[in-house]
C-alpha atoms as a PDB file:
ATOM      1  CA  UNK A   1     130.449 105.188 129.008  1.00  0.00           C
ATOM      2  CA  UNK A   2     128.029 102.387 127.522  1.00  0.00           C
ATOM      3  CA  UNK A   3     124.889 101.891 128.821  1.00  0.00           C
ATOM      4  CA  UNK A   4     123.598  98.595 129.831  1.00  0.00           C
ATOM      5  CA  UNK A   5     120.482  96.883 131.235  1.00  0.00           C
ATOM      6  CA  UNK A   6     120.827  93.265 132.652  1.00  0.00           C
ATOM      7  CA  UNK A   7     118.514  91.022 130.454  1.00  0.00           C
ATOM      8  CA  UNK A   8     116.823  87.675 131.757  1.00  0.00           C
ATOM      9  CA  UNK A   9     119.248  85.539 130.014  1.00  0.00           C
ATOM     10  CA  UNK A  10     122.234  87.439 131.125  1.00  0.00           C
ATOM     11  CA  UNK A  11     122.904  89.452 127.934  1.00  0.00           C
ATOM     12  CA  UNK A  12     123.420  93.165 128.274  1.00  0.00           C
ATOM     13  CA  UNK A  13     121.058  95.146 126.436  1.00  0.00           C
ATOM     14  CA  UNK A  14     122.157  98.374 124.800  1.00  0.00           C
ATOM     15  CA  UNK A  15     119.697 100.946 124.191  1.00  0.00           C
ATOM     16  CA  UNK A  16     117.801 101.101 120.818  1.00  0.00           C
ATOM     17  CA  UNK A  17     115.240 102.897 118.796  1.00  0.00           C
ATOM     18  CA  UNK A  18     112.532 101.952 121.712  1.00  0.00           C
ATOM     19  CA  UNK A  19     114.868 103.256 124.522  1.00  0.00           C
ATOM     20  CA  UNK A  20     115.224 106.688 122.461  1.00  0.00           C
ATOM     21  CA  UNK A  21     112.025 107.308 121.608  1.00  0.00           C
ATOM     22  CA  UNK A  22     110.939 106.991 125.342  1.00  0.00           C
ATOM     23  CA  UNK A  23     113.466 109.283 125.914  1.00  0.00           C
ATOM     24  CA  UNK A  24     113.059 113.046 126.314  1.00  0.00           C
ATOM     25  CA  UNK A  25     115.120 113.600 123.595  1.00  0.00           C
ATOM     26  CA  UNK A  26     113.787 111.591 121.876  1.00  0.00           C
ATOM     27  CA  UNK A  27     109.951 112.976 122.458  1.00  0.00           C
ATOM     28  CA  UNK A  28     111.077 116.459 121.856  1.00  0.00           C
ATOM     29  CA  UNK A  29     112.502 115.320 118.533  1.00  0.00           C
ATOM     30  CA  UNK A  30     109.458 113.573 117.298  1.00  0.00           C
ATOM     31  CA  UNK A  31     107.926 116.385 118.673  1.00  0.00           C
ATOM     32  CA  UNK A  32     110.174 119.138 116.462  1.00  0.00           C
ATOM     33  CA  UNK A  33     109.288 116.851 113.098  1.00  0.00           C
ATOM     34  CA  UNK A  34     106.018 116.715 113.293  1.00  0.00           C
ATOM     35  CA  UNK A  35     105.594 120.425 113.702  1.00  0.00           C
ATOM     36  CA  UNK A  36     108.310 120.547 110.708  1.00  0.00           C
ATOM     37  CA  UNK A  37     106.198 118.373 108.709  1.00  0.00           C
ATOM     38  CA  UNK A  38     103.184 120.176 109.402  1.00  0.00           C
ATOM     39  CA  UNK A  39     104.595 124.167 108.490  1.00  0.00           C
ATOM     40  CA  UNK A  40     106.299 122.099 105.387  1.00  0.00           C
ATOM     41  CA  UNK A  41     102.896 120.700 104.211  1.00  0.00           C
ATOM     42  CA  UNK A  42     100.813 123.749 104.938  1.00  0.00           C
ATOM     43  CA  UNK A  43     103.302 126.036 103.226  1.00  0.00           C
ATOM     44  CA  UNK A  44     104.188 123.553 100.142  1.00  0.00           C
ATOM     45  CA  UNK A  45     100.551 121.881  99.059  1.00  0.00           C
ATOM     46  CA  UNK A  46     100.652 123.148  95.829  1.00  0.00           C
ATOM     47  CA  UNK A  47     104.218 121.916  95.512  1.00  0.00           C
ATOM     48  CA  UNK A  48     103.287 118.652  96.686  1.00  0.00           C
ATOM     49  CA  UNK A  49      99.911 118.675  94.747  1.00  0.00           C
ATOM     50  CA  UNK A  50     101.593 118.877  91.724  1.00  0.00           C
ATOM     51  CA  UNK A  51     103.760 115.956  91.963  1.00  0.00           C
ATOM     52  CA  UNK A  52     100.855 113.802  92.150  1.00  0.00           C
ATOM     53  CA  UNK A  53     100.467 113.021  88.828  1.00  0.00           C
ATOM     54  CA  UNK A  54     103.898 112.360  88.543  1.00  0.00           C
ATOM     55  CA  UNK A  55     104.023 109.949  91.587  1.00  0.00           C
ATOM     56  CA  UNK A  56     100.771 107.804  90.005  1.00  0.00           C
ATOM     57  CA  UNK A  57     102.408 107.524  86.437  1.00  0.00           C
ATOM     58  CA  UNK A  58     106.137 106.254  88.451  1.00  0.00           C
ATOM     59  CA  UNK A  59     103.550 103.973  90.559  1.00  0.00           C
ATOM     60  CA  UNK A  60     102.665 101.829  87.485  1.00  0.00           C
ATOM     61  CA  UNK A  61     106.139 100.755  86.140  1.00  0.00           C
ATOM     62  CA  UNK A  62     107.239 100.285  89.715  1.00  0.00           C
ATOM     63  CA  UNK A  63     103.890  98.092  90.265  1.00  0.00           C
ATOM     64  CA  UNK A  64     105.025  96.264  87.060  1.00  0.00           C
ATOM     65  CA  UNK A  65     108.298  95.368  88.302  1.00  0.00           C
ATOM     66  CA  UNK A  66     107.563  94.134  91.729  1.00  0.00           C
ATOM     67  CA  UNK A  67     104.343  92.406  91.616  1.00  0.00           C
ATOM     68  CA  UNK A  68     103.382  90.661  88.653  1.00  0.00           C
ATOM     69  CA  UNK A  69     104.986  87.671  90.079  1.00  0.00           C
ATOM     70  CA  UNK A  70     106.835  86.439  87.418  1.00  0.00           C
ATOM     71  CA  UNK A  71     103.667  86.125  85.004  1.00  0.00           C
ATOM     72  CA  UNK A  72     103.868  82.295  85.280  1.00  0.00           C
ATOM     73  CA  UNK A  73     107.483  81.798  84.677  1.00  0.00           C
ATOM     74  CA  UNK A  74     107.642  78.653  87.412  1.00  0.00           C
ATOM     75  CA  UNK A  75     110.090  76.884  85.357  1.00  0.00           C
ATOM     76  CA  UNK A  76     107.932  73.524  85.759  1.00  0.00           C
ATOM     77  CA  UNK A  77     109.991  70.106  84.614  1.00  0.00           C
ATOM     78  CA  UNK A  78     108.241  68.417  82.470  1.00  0.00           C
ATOM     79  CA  UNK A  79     107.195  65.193  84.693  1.00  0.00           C
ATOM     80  CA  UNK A  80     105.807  67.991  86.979  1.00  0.00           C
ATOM     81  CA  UNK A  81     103.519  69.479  84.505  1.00  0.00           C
ATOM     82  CA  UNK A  82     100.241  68.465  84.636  1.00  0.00           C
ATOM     83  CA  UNK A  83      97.579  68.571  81.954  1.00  0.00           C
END
């Protein structure tokens, strides 16, 4: 069985994230992982605590990777350049 809405240009729609979400199954499972997220960070905050340092020191390679923009490598032609 597929479900299927009539769109305005003809098109059936299937169902996706938005249609779940609205869903009840899909409010009882937001529902279950925020409660899981909340016993996991009350009962873990040391665990997670002590990663921070860890996180901030893998921050500044990854920083250095992905947005230094090329540190002015624009491979300009020579007629382009200007002075």
């Amino acid at each position: 069985m597929t479900l299927s809405h009539p769109q305005e240009d003809g098109v059936p729609h299937r169902g996706g994230v938005k249609d779940w979400v609205r869903s009840w199954i899909g409010i009882v499972s937001c529902v279950a992982l925020a409660v899981l997220a909340f016993l996991i960070l009350r009962d873990h905050a040391a665990h997670l605590l002590s990663a921070v340092p860890y996180l901030l020191l893998l921050a500044c390679p990854l920083m250095h990777i992905f947005m230094h923009g090329g540190h002015g490598h624009q491979h300009h032609h020579p007629e382009e350049r200007k002075e």
